[in-house]
Protein backbone atom coordinates (compact mmCIF):
# COMPACT_ATOMS: atom_id res chain seq x y z
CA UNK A 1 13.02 27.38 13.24
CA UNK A 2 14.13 25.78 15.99
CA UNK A 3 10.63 24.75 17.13
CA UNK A 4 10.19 23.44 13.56
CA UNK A 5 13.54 21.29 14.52
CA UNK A 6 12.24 19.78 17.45
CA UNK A 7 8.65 18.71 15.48
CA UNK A 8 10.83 17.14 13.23
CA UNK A 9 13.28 14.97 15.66
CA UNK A 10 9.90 14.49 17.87
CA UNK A 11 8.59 12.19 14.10
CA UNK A 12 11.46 10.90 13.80
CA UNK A 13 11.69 9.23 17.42
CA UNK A 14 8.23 7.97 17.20
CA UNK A 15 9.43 6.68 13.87
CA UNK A 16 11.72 4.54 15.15
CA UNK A 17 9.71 3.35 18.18
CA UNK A 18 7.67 1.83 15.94
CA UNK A 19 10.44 0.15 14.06
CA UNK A 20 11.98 -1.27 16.47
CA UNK A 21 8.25 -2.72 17.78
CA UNK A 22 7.86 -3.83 14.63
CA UNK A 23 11.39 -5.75 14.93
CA UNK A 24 10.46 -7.27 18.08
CA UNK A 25 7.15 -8.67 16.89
CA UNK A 26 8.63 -10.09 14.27
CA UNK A 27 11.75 -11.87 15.86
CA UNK A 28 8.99 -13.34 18.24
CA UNK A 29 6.47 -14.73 15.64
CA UNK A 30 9.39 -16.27 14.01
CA UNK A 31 11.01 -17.57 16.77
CA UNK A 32 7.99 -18.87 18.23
CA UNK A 33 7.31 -21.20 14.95
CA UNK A 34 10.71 -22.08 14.77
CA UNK A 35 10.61 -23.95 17.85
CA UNK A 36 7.82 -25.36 17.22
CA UNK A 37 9.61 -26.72 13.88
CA UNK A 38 12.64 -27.67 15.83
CA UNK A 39 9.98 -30.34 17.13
CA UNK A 40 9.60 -32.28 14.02
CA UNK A 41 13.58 -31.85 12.88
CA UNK A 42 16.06 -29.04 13.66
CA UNK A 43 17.11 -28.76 10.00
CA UNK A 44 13.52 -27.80 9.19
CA UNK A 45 13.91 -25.14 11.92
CA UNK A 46 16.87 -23.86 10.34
CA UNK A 47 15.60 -24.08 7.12
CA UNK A 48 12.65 -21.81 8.32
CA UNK A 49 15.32 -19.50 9.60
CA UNK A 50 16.77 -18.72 6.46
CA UNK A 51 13.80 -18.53 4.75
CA UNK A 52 12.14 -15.88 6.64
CA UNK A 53 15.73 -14.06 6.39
CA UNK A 54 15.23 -14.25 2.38
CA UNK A 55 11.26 -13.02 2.60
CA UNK A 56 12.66 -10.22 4.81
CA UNK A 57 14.92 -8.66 2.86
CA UNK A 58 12.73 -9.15 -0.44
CA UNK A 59 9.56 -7.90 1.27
CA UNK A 60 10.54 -5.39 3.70
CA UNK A 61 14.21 -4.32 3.47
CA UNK A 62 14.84 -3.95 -0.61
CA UNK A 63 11.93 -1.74 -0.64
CA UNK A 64 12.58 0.15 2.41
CA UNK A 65 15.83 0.61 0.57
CA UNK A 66 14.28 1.95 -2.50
CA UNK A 67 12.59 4.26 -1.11
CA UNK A 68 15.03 5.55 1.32
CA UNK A 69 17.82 5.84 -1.68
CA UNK A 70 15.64 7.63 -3.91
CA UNK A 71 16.32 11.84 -4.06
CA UNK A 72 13.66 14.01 -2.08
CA UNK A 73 11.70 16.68 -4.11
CA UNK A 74 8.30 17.41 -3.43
CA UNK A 75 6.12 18.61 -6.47
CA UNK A 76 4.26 21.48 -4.33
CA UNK A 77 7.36 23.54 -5.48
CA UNK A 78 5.88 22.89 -8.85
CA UNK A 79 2.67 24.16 -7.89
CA UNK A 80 3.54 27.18 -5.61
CA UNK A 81 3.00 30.23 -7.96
CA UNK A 82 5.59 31.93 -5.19
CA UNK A 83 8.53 29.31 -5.22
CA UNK A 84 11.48 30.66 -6.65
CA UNK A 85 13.75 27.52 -6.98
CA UNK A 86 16.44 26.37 -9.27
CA UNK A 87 15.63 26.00 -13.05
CA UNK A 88 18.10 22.65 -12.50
CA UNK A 89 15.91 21.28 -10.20
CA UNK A 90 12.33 21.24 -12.97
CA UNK A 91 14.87 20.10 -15.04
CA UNK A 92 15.90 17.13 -12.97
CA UNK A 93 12.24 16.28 -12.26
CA UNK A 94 11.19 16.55 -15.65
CA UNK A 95 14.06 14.19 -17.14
CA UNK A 96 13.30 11.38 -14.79
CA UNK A 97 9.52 11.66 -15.90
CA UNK A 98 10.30 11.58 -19.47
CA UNK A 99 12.69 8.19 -18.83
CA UNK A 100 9.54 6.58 -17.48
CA UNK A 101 8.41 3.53 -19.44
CA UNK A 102 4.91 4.14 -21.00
CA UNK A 103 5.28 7.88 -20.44
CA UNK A 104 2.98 10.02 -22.84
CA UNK A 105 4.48 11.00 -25.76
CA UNK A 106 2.34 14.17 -25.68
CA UNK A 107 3.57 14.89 -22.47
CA UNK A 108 7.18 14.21 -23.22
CA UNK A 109 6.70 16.76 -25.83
CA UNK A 110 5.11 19.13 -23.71
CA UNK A 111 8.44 19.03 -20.95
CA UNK A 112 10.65 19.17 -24.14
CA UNK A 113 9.64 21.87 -25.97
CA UNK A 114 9.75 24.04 -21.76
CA UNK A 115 12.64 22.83 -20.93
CA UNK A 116 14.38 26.29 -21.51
CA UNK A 117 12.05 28.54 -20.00
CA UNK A 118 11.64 27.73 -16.02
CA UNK A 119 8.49 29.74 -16.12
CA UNK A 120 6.98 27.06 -18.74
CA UNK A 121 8.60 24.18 -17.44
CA UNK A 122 6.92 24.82 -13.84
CA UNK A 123 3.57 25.23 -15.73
CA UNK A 124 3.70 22.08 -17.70
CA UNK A 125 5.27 19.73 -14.77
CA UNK A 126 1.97 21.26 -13.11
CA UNK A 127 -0.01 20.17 -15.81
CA UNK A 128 1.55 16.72 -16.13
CA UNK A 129 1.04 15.54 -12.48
CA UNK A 130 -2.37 16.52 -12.07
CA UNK A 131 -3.47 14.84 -15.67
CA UNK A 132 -1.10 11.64 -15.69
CA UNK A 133 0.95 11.38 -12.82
CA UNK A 134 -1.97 11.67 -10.47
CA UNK A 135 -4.50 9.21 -12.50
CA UNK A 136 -1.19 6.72 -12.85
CA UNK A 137 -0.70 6.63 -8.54
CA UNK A 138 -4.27 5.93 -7.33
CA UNK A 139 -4.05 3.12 -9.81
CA UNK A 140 -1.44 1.53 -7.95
CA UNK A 141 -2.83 3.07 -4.40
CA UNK A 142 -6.43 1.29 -5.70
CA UNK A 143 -4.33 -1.76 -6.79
CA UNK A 144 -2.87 -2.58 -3.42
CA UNK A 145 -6.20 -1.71 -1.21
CA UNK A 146 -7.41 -4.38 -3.30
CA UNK A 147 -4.92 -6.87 -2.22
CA UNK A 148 -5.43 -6.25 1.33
CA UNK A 149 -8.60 -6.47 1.53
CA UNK A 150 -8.74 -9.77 -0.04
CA UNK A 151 -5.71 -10.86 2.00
CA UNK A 152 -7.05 -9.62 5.49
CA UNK A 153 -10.83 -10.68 4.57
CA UNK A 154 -9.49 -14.37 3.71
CA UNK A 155 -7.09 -14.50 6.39
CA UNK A 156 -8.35 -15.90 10.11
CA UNK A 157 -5.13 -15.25 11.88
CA UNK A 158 -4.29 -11.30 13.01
CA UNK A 159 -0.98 -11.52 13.33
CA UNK A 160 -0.95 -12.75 9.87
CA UNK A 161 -3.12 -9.70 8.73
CA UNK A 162 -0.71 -7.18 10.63
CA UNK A 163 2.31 -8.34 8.69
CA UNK A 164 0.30 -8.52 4.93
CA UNK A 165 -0.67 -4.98 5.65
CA UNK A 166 3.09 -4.22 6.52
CA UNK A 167 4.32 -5.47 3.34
CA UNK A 168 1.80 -4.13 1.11
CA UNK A 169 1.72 -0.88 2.29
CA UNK A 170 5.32 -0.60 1.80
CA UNK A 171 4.92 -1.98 -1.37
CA UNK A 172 2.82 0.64 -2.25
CA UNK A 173 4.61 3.43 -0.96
CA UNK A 174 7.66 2.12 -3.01
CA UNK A 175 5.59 1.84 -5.96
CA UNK A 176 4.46 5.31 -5.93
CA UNK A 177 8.25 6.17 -5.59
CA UNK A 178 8.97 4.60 -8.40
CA UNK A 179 6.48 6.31 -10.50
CA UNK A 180 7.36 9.96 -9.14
CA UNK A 181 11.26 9.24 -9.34
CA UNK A 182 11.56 10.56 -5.80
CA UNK A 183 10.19 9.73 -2.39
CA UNK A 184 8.73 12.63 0.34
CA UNK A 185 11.01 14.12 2.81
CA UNK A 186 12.08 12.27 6.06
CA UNK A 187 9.79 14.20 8.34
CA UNK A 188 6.86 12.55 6.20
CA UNK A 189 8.72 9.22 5.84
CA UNK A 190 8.48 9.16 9.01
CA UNK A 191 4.61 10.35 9.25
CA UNK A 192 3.80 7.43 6.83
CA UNK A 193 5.88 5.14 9.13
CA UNK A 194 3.75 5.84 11.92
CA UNK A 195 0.39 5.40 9.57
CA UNK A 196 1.64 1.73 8.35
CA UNK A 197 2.26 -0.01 11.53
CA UNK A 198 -0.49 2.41 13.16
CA UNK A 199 -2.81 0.53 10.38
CA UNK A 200 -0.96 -2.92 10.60
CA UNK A 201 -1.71 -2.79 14.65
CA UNK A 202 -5.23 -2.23 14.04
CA UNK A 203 -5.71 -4.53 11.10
CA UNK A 204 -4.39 -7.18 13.61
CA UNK A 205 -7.07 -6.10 16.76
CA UNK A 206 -9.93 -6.38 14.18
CA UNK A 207 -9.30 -10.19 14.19
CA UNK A 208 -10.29 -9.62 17.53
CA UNK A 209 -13.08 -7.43 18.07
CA UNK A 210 -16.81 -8.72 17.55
CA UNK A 211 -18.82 -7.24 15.16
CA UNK A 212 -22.00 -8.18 16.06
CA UNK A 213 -21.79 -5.81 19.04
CA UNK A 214 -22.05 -2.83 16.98
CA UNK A 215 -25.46 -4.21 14.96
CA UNK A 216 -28.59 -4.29 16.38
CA UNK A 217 -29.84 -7.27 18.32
CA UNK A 218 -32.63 -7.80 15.74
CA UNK A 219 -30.39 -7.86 12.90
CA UNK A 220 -27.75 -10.17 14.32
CA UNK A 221 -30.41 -12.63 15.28
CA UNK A 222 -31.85 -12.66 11.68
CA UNK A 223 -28.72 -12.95 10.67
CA UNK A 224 -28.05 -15.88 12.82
CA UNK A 225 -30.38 -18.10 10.69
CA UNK A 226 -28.16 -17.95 7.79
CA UNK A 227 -25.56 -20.45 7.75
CA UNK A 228 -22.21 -19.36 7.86
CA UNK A 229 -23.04 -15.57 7.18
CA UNK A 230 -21.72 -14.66 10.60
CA UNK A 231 -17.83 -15.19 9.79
CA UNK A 232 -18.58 -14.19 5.95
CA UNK A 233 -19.57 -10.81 7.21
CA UNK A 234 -17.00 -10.31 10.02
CA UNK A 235 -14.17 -10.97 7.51
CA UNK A 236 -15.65 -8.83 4.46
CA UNK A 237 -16.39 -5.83 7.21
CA UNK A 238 -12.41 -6.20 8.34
CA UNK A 239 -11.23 -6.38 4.92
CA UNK A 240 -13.29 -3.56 3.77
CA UNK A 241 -11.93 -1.59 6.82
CA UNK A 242 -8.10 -2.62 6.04
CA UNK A 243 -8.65 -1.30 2.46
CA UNK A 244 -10.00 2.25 3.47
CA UNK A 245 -7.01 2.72 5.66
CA UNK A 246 -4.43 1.71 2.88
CA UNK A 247 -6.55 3.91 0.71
CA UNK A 248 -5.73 6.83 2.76
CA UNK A 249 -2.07 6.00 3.37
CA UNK A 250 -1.57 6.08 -0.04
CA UNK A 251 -3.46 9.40 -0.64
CA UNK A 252 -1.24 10.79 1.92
CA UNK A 253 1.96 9.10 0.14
CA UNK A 254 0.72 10.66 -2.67
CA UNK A 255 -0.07 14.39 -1.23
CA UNK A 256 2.82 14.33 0.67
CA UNK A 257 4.88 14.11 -2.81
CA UNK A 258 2.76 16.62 -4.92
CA UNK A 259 0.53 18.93 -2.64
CA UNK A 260 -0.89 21.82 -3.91
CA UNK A 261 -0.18 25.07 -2.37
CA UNK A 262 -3.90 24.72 -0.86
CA UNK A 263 -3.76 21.58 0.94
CA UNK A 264 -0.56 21.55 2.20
CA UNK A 265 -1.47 21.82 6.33
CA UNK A 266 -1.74 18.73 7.71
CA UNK A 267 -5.02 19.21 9.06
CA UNK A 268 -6.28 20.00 5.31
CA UNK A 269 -4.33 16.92 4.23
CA UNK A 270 -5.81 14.31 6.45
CA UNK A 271 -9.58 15.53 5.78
CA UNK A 272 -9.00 15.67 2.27
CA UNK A 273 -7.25 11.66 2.07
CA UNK A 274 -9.70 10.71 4.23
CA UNK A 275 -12.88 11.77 2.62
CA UNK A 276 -10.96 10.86 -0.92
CA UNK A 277 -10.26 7.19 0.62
CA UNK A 278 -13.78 6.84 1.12
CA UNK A 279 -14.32 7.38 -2.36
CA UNK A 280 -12.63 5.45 -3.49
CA UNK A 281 -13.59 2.48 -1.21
CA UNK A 282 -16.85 1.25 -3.37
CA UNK A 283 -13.98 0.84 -6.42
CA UNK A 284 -11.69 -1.13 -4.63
CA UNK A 285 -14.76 -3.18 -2.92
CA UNK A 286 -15.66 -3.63 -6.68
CA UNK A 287 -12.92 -5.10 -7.65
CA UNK A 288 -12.11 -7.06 -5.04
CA UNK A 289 -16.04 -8.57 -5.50
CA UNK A 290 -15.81 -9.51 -9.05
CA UNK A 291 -12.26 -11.27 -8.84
CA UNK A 292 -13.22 -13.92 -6.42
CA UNK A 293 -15.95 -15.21 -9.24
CA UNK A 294 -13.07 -15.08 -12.05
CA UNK A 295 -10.66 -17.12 -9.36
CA UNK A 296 -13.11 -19.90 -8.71
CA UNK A 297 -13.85 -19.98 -12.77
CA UNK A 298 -9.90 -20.24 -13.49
CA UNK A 299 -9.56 -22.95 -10.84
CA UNK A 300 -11.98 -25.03 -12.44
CA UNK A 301 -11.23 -24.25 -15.83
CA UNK A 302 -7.64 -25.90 -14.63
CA UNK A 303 -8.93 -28.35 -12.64
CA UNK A 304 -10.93 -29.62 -16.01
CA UNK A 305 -7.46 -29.68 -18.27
CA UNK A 306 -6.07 -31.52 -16.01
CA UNK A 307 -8.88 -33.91 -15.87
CA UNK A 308 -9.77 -33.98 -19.76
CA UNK A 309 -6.38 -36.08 -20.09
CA UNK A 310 -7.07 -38.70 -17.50
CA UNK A 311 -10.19 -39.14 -18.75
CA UNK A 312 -8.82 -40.02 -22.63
CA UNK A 313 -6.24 -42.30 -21.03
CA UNK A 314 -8.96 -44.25 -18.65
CA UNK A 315 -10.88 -44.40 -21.91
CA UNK A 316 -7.60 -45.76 -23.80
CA UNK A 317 -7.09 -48.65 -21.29
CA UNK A 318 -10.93 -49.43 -21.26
């Protein structure tokens, strides 16, 4: 037991270390383009100021504190064949399901009807997070690999990319929250800590690193003849890479909150997220790939609206 406390205060320290770095970078990026700001005029400086206060706290600190406010329960007890806990408890979980907007009536039914029986209630809350629950979070884990990818692939700047993945990670991870009713315990709060900024640190060095040096001379040189390829392919291979680690921090989110009673070592967990992450990467990549074309269409589609009424007035005054 006690070596189990340590492991746990040893997560949260590292935890916090990375907090606290996280703090630092980010007082320094925005100080650094506030005084560049207080160059032009110091009320745009201090207008900055309060801005980035405002994108803080609805980016980063509400839902940190969603997530931190919300009860701990992890579903493995729903799983276990061996747990022995409280008939309140499946109760509890089962009631904050069923107030879920667009739960399944079937399944609503399903919890209703086991409600009195603990036996049957652990068997269908099994039944509903592997069917729905499960299908319902790598939407949203999908959904957000999606937007990093795009952001971090369109982006040129890393310290731009490490905060995006920052935000949408914990986005995510609130999300999923959200969904479940309940949030993992602290020692794996503090796991997935580590994961974001781990994957917001690296997001930001692959701004940095070539490429090219991992491809064969031959192929960079053919390459080379293409206009503009180069940077295309740089920014699609760091996107793509952004995505497959907020894959797997969400399938770790995700196991951390419902694990079955087989994967619940870590070492079981992270080779099962990451072989699922890569997976699910070709999805996301799909995605990503066929909204650019239905972006470009809608800005043109607006660009000729806007245009269709100059053109009847030109015509007008003609």
């Amino acid at each position: 037991m006690k070596k189990r406390d340590n492991t746990k205060w040893f997560w949260y320290a590292i935890a916090i270390g990375f907090i606290l770095l996280f703090v630092l970078i980010l007082l320094s990026s925005v100080m650094s383009v506030g005084e560049r700001l207080r160059a032009i005029h110091a009320y745009l400086e201090y207008g900055f100021y309060g801005l980035s206060v405002l994108l803080v706290y609805i980016l980063i600190l509400r839902p940190v504190h969603i997530i931190m406010f919300s009860p701990t329960f992890s579903v493995e007890t729903t799983i276990d064949d061996q747990a022995r806990k409280n008939h309140a408890l499946y109760k509890r979980v089962a009631r904050r399901l069923q107030a879920q907007e667009g739960f399944p009536d079937e399944e609503r039914t399903r919890l209703n009807e086991a409600m009195r029986d603990r036996e049957q209630l652990r068997l269908a809350l099994n039944q509903t997070f592997n069917k729905h629950m499960k299908k319902k979070m790598n939407q949203i884990i999908r959904k957000n690999a999606k937007t990093v990818m795009i952001s971090t692939a369109i982006s040129q700047n890393g310290r731009l990319d490490f905060f995006t993945v920052v935000v949408v990670n914990l986005r995510m991870i609130k999300e999923l929250v959200e969904v479940c009713g309940f949030r993992p315990s602290m020692k794996h709060m503090s796991k997935l800590t580590i994961n974001v900024f781990t994957t917001a640190l690296i997001a930001e060095g692959l701004e940095n690193m070539n490429i090219y040096d991992l491809m064969p001379t031959s192929t960079v040189n053919t390459l080379g003849e293409i206009p503009f390829i180069k940077p295309l392919i740089s920014s699609i291979v760091q996107g793509i890479s952004n995505a497959l680690l907020t894959l797997r921090i969400g399938i770790v989110c995700r196991k951390f909150l419902f694990s079955d009673a087989k994967e619940i070592t870590k070492e079981e967990i992270r080779r099962t997220a990451f072989l699922e992450a890569a997976s699910m990467t070709p999805l996301v990549i799909a995605d990503a790939m066929t909204m650019f074309p239905k972006r470009v269409a809608a800005m043109f589609k607006k660009f000729e609206k806007e245009q269709a009424p100059r053109d009847t007035a030109n015509a007008e005054a003609v």
